[in-house]
Protein backbone atom coordinates (compact mmCIF):
# COMPACT_ATOMS: atom_id res chain seq x y z
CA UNK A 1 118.78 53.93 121.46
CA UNK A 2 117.00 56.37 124.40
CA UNK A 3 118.17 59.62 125.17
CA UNK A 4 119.78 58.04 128.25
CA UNK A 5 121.84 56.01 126.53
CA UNK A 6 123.64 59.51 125.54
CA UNK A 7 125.23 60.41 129.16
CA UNK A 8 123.50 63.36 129.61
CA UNK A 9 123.60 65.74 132.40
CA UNK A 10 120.68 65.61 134.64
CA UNK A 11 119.59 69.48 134.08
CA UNK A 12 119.82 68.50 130.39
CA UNK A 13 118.45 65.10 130.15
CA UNK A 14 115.34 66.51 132.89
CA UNK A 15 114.11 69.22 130.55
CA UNK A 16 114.22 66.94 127.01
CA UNK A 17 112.03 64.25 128.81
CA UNK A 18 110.13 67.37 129.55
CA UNK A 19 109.99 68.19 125.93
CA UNK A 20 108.33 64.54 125.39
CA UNK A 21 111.75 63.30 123.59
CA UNK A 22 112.28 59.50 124.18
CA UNK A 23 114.59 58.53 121.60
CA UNK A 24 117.09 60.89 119.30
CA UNK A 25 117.17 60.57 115.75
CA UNK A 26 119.98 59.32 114.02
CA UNK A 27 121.40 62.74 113.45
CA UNK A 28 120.97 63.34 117.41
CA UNK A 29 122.34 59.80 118.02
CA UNK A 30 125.65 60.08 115.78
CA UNK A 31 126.81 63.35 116.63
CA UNK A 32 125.69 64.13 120.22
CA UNK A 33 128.52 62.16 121.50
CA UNK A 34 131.15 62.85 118.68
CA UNK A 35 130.27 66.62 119.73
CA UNK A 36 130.41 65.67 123.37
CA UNK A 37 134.01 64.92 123.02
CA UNK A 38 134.78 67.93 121.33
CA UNK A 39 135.64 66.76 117.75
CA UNK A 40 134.71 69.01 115.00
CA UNK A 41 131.58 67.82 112.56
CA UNK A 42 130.38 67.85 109.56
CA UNK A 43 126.50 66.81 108.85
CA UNK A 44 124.77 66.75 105.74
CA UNK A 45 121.05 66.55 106.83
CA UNK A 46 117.83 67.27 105.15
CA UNK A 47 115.03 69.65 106.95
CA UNK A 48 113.20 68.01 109.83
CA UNK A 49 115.82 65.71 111.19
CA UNK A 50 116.34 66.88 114.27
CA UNK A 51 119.40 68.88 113.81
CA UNK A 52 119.13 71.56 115.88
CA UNK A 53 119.01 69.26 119.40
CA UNK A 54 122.16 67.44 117.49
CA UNK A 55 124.09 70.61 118.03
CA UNK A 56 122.46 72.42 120.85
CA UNK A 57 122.30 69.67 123.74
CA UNK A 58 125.95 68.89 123.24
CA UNK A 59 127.12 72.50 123.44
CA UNK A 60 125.22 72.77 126.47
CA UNK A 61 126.32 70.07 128.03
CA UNK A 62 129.99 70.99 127.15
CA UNK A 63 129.61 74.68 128.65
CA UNK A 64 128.17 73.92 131.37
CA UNK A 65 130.85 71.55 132.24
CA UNK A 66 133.83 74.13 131.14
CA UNK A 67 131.86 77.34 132.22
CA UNK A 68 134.50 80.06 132.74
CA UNK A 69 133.13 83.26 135.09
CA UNK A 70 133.18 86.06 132.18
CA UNK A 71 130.71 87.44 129.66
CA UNK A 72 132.63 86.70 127.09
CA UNK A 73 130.65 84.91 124.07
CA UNK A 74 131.55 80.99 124.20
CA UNK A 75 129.60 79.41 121.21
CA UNK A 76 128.07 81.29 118.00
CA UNK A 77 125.40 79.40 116.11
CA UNK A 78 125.07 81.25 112.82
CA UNK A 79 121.88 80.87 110.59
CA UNK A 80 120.92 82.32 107.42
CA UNK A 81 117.46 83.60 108.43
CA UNK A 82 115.44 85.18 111.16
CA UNK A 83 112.96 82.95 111.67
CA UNK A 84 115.08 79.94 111.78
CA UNK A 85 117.42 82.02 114.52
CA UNK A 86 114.42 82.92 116.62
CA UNK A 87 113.96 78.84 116.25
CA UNK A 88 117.19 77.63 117.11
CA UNK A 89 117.24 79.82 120.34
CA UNK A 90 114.12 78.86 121.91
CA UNK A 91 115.30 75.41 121.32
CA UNK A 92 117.93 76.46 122.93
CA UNK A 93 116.19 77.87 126.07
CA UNK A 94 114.04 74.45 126.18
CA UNK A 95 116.92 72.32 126.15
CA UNK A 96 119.07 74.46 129.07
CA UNK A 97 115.97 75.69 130.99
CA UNK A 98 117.81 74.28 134.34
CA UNK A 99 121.23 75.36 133.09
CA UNK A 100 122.49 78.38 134.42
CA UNK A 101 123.98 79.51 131.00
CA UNK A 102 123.11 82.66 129.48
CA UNK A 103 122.16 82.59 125.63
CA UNK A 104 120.63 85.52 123.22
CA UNK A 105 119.51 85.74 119.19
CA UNK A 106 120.14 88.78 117.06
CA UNK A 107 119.19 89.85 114.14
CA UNK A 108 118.28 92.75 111.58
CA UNK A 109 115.44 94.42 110.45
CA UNK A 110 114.37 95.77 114.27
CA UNK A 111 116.13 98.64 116.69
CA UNK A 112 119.38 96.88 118.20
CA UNK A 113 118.98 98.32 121.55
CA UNK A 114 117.81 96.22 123.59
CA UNK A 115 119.54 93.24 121.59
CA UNK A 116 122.88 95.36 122.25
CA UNK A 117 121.76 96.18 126.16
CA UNK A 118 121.55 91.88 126.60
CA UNK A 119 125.04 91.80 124.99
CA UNK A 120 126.44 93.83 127.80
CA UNK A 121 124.82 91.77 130.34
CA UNK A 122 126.66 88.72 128.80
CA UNK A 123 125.92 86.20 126.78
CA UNK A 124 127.16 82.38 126.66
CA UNK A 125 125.22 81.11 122.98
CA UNK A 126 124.80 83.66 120.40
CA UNK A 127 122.63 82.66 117.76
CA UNK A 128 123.02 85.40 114.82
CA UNK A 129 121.99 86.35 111.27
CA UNK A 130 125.53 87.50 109.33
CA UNK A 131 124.17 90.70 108.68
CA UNK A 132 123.58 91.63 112.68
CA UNK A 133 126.68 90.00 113.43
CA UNK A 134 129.06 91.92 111.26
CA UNK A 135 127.39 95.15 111.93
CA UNK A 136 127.46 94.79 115.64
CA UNK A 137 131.54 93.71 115.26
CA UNK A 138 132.01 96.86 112.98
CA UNK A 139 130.95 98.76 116.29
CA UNK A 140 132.54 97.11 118.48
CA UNK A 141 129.54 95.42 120.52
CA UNK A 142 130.66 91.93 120.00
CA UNK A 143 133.78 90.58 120.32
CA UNK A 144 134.86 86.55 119.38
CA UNK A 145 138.41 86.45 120.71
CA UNK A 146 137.14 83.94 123.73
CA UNK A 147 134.43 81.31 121.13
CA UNK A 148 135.09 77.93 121.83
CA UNK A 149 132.70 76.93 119.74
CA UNK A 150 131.12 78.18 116.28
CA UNK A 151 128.11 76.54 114.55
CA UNK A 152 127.17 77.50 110.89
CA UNK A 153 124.08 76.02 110.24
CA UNK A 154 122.07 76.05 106.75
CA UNK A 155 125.35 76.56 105.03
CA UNK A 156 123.51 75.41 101.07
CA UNK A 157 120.95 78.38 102.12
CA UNK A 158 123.81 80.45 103.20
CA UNK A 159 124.94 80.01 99.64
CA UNK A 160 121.42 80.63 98.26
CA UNK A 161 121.29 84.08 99.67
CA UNK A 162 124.47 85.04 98.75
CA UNK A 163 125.51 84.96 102.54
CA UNK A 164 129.01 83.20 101.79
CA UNK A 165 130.99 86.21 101.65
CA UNK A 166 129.64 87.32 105.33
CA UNK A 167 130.23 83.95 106.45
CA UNK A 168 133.93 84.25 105.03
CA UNK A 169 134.45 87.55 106.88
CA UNK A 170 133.37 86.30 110.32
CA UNK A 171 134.75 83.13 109.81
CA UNK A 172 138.23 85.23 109.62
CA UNK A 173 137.73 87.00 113.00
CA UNK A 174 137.17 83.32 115.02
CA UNK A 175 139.97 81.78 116.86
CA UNK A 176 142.05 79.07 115.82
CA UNK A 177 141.67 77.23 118.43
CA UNK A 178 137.99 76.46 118.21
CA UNK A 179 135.15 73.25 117.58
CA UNK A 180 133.58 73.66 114.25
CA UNK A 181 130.23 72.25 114.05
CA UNK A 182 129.13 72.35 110.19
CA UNK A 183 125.78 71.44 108.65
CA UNK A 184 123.81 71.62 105.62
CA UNK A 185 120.86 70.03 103.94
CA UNK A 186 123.09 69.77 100.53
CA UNK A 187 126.85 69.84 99.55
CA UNK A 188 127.28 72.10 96.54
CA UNK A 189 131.29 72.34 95.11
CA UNK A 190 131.24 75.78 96.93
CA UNK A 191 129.84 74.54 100.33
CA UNK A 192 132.24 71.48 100.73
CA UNK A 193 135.28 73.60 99.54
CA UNK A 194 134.14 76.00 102.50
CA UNK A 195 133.67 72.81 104.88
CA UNK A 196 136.64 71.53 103.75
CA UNK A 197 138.97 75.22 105.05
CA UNK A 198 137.00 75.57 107.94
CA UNK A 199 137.11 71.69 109.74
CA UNK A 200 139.98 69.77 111.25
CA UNK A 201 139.56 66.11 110.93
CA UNK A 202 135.71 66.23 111.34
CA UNK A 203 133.60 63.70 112.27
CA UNK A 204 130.99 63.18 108.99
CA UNK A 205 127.45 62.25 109.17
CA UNK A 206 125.13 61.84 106.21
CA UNK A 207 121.93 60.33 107.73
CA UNK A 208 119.91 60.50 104.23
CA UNK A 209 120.78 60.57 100.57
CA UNK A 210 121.19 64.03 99.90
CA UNK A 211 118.11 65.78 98.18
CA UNK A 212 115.98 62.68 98.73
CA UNK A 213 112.12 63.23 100.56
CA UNK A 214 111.18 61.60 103.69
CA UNK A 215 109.47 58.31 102.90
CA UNK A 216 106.26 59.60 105.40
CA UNK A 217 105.51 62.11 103.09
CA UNK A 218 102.61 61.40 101.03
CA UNK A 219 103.45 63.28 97.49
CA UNK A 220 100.85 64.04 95.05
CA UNK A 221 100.55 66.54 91.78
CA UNK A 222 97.36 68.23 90.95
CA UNK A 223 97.40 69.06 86.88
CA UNK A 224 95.72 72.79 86.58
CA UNK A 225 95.26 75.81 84.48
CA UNK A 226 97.01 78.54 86.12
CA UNK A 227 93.51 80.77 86.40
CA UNK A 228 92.20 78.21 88.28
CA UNK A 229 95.00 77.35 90.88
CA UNK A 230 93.12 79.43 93.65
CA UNK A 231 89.83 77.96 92.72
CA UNK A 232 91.63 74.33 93.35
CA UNK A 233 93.31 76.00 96.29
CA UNK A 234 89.78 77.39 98.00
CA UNK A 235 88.11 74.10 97.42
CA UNK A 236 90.74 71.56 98.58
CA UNK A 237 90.74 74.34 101.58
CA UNK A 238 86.92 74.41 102.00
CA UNK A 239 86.45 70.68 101.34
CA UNK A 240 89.14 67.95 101.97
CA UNK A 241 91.43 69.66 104.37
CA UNK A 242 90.60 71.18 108.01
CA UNK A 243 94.22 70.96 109.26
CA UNK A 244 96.75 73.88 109.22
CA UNK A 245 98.19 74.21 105.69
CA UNK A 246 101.60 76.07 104.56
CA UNK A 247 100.92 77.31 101.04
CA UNK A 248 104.31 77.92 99.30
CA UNK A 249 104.52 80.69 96.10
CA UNK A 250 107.42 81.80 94.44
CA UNK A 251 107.02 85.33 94.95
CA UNK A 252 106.26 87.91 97.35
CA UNK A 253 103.57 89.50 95.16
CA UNK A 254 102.02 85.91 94.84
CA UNK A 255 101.69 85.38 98.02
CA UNK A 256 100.37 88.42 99.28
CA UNK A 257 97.69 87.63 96.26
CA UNK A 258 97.03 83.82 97.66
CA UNK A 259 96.58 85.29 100.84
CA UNK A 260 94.10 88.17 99.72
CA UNK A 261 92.08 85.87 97.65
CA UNK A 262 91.58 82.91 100.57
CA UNK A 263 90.72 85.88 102.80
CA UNK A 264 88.05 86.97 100.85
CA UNK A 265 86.73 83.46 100.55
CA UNK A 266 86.65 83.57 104.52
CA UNK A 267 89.53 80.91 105.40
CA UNK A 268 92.35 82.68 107.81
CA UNK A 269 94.99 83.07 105.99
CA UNK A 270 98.09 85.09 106.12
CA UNK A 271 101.54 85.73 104.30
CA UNK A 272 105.47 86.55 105.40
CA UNK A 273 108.09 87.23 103.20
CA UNK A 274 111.02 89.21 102.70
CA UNK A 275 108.80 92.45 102.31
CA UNK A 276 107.02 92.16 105.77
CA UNK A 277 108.80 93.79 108.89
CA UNK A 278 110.34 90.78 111.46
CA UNK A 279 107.19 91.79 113.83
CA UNK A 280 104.64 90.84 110.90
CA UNK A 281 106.57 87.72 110.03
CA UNK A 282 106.78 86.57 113.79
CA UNK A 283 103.22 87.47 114.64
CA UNK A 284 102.48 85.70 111.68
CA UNK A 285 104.43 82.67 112.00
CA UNK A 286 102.81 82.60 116.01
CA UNK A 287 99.52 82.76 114.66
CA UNK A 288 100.19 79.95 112.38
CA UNK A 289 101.30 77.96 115.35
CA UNK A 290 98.79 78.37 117.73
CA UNK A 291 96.07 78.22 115.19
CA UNK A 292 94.64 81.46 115.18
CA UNK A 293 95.34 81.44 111.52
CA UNK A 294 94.98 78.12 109.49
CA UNK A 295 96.67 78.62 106.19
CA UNK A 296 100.34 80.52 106.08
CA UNK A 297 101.48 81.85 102.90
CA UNK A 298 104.94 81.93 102.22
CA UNK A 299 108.29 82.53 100.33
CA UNK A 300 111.10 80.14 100.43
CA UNK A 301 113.41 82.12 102.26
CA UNK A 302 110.83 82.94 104.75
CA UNK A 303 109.49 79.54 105.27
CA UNK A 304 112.81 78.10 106.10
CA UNK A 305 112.49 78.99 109.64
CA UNK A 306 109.49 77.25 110.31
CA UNK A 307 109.49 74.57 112.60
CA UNK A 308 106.42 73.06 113.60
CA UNK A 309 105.99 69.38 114.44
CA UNK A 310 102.19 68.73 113.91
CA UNK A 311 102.36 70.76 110.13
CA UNK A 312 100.26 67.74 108.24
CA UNK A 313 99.91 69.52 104.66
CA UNK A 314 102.08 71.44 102.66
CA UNK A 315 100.99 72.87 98.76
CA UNK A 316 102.98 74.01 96.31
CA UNK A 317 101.25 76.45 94.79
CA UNK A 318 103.70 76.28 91.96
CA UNK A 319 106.87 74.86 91.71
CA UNK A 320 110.59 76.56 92.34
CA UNK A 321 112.58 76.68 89.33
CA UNK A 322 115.01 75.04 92.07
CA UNK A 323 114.42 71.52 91.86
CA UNK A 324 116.14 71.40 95.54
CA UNK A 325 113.83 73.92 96.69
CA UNK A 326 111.25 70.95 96.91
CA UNK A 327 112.81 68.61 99.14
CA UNK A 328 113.15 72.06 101.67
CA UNK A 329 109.75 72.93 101.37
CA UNK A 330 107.88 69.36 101.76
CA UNK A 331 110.12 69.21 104.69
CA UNK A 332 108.58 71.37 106.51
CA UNK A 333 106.08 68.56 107.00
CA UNK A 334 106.85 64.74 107.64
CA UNK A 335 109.06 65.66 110.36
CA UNK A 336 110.73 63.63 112.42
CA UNK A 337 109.03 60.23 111.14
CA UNK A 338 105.36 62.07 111.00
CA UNK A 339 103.23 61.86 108.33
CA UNK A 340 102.74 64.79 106.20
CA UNK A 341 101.19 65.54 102.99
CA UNK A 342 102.35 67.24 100.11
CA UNK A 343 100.10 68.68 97.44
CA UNK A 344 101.59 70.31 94.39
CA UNK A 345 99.62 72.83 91.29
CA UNK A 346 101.00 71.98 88.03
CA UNK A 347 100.38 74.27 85.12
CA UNK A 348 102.07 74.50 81.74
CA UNK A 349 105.22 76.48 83.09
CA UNK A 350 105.49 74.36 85.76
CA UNK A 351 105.95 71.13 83.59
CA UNK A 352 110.01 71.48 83.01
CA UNK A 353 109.95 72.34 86.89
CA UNK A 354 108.09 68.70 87.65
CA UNK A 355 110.28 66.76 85.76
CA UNK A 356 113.31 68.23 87.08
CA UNK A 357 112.05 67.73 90.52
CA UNK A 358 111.23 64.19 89.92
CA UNK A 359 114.39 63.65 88.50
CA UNK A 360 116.08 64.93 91.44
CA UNK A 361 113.89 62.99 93.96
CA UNK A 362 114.03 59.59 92.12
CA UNK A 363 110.79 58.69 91.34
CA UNK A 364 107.23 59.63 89.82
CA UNK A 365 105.06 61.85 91.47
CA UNK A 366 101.42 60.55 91.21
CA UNK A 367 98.71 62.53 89.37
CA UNK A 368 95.43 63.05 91.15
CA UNK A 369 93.01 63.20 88.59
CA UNK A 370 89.53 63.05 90.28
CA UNK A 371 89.32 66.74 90.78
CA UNK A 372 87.18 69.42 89.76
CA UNK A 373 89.91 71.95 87.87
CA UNK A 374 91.67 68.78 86.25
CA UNK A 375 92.84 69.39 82.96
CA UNK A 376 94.08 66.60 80.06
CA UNK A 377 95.45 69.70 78.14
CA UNK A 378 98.91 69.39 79.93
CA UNK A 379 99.58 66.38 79.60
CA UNK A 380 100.17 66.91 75.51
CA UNK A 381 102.07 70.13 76.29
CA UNK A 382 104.42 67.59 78.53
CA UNK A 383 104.50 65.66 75.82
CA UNK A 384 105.92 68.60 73.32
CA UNK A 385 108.22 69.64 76.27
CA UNK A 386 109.76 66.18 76.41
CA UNK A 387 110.79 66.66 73.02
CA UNK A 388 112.30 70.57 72.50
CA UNK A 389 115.37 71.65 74.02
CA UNK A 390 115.63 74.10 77.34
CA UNK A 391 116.78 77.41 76.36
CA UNK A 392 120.43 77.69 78.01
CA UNK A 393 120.16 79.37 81.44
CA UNK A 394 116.20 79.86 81.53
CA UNK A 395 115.15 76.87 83.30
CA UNK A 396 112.13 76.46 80.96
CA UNK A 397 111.76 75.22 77.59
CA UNK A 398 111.26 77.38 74.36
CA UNK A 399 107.94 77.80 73.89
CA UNK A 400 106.73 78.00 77.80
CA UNK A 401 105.98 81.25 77.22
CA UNK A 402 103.66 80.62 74.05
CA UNK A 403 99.85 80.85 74.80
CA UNK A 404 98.17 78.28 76.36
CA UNK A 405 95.64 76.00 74.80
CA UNK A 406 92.22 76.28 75.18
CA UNK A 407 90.22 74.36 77.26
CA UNK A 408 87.47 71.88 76.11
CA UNK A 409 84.69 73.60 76.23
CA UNK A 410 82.06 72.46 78.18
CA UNK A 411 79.35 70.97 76.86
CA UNK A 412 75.27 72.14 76.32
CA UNK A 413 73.66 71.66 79.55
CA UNK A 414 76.93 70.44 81.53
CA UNK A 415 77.02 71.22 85.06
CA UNK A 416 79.87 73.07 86.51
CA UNK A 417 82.43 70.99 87.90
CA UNK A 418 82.95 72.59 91.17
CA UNK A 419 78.98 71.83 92.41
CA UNK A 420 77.93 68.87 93.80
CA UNK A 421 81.75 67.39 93.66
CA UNK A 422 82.20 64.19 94.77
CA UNK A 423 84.89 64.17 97.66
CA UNK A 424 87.49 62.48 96.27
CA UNK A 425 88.77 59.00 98.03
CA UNK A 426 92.08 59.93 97.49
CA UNK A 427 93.77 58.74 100.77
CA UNK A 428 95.86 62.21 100.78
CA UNK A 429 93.04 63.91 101.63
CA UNK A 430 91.60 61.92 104.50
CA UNK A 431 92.51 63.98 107.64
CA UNK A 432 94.26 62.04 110.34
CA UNK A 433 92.25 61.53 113.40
């Protein structure tokens, strides 16, 4: 199918072709015209699909066609995180660019003036964090009476962050009479009852098996001692990779550490997480796209925003205790049928964490081997793991926290491993011409 096989409006269909799009993806090509006719929807979609043009075009198109004279607030797209708002609403200002409909994204953690001065101009989309949202309701900024349509987008995440009670409020202060766009990447008991209570008769799209990995994505697992992640880290950096790279960590102290330690090793680095101020994380996250800054740091939540076509590598520097969390974060590359490439550290406390993952994805993550901080001593602790039970509730087994073994030492007159390293073959680690 081609995008004008969708019956687009020529404003509409003018600025995607200007955006290089040729034909949708099957998200974009099952719900654009179930949204078109104005039937609510429910879509379980993984990251990278090409959700956000599912939703956006249609509502476009459907405004512009129904466009009432008043400033009154016609759709609401509401997302879990800044970044991924900021996202949504320049896709939103690609996609209408020769529409004359006015659209605006809000959020906390800066001044609301000029935010609330834009409101009072009027505003046709609204994309929103809850947080914002509610507070600018509470003060009577924003009023929903008049939405035709409301859009809740990363409702699993929205779950994650403990969101659902916002979500619950506003949902509350919407009109009956409304089109409920609905989508998330997974459908957790609590998210489908709340899909369930909030859609009439939706249209349902699953376009792949939920918490399964894009098949371009080229997965491998890198078996190292914790101390020497960032050693692994600076030479895959310095030596097999010249592209962009997103380096995930579980914390915020971790990655402001990652970051510190690749800066002193002179590669551009830098971090965002919840701890930065929006500014930070945007300048960051710009930097990151125009290349200014080659490797990005960052915590899940953070990171969830990101949206960036050409990303070829994502790392894990170690592994969530989430098994879903990996599917979300080796999303961020592979997009859209591109070929990414996923590298992730394993350590001793990261061995429960792999198989759970693999588990969850279906299959058997390979090992590269041929690298210079490779080490045989996990693979008996993995065999120990296999056979102790997890403690209930800790997400690890036992004895993770028992001290490691020592490493082989190195023998009389052995070089270190690091010099004169043979590039490894490894087709992960060719960069794409």
């Amino acid at each position: 199918m081609n995008f004008t096989d969708l019956q687009l409006i020529e404003p509409i269909a003018k600025a995607i072709h200007e955006q290089g799009y040729v034909n949708p993806t099957p998200i974009q090509e099952k719900s654009i015209p179930e949204i078109l006719k104005g039937k609510d929807f429910l879509g379980c979609a993984q990251t990278g699909t090409g959700k956000t043009a599912a939703f956006a075009i249609p509502i476009l198109q459907n405004l512009t066609k129904n466009k009432t004279p008043n400033k009154n607030i016609k759709a609401l797209i509401l997302t879990p995180t800044r970044e991924l708002a900021i996202q949504i609403e320049e896709n939103i200002k690609a996609y209408g660019k020769y529409l004359p409909l006015k659209h605006l994204v809000i959020f906390g953690g800066v001044k609301q003036g000029n935010q609330e001065a834009a409101l009072k101009k009027g505003v046709d989309i609204l994309v929103a964090t809850p947080g914002r949202l509610l507070d600018f309701i509470s003060q009577g900024i924003i009023s929903l009476k008049n939405l035709e349509i409301f859009v809740l987008d990363e409702a699993d995440r929205m779950l994650d962050m403990g969101f659902v009670h916002d979500v619950k409020r506003i949902i509350k202060l919407l009109p009956q009479k409304r089109q409920t766009l609905f989508f998330s990447a997974t459908m957790p008991a609590e998210i489908q009852k709340l899909a369930d209570s909030i859609l009439n008769n939706p249209v349902k799209v699953e376009v792949t098996p939920v918490s399964s990995t894009a098949e371009t994505i080229k997965q491998s697992v890198y078996m190292v001692e914790r101390e020497d992640k960032i050693n692994l880290l600076v030479h895959i950096l310095k030596n097999d990779i010249s592209d962009s790279v997103l380096v995930f960590s579980r914390t915020k102290h971790g990655a402001n550490k990652i970051a510190q330690k690749l800066q002193k090793s002179n590669i551009s680095t830098e971090a965002i997480h919840g701890d930065k101020s929006q500014n930070a994380r945007q300048n960051a996250l710009n930097n990151f796209k125009s290349g200014k800054t080659r490797i990005l740091v960052a915590t899940d939540i953070a990171a969830r925003g990101i949206d960036i076509d050409e990303l070829k590598y994502v790392i894990n520097f170690e592994l969530s205790d989430v098994s879903e969390t990996y599917v979300h974060r080796i999303g961020r590359t592979g997009r859209a049928g591109a070929e990414g490439t996923s590298i992730s550290f394993v350590d001793g406390l990261d061995l429960l964490n792999l198989k759970n993952t693999e588990k969850l994805i279906g299959m058997k993550i390979p090992v590269v081997k041929n690298h210079p901080f490779h080490t045989d001593d996990l693979v008996a602790q993995k065999r120990d793991s296999n056979n102790k039970p997890t403690a209930a509730g800790s997400g690890r087994t036992p004895s993770s926290n028992a001290p490691r073994p020592q490493k082989n030492k190195k023998k009389p007159g052995a070089s270190t491993p690091a010099v004169g390293f043979k590039k490894p073959k490894n087709k992960n680690f060719t960069r794409k011409k």
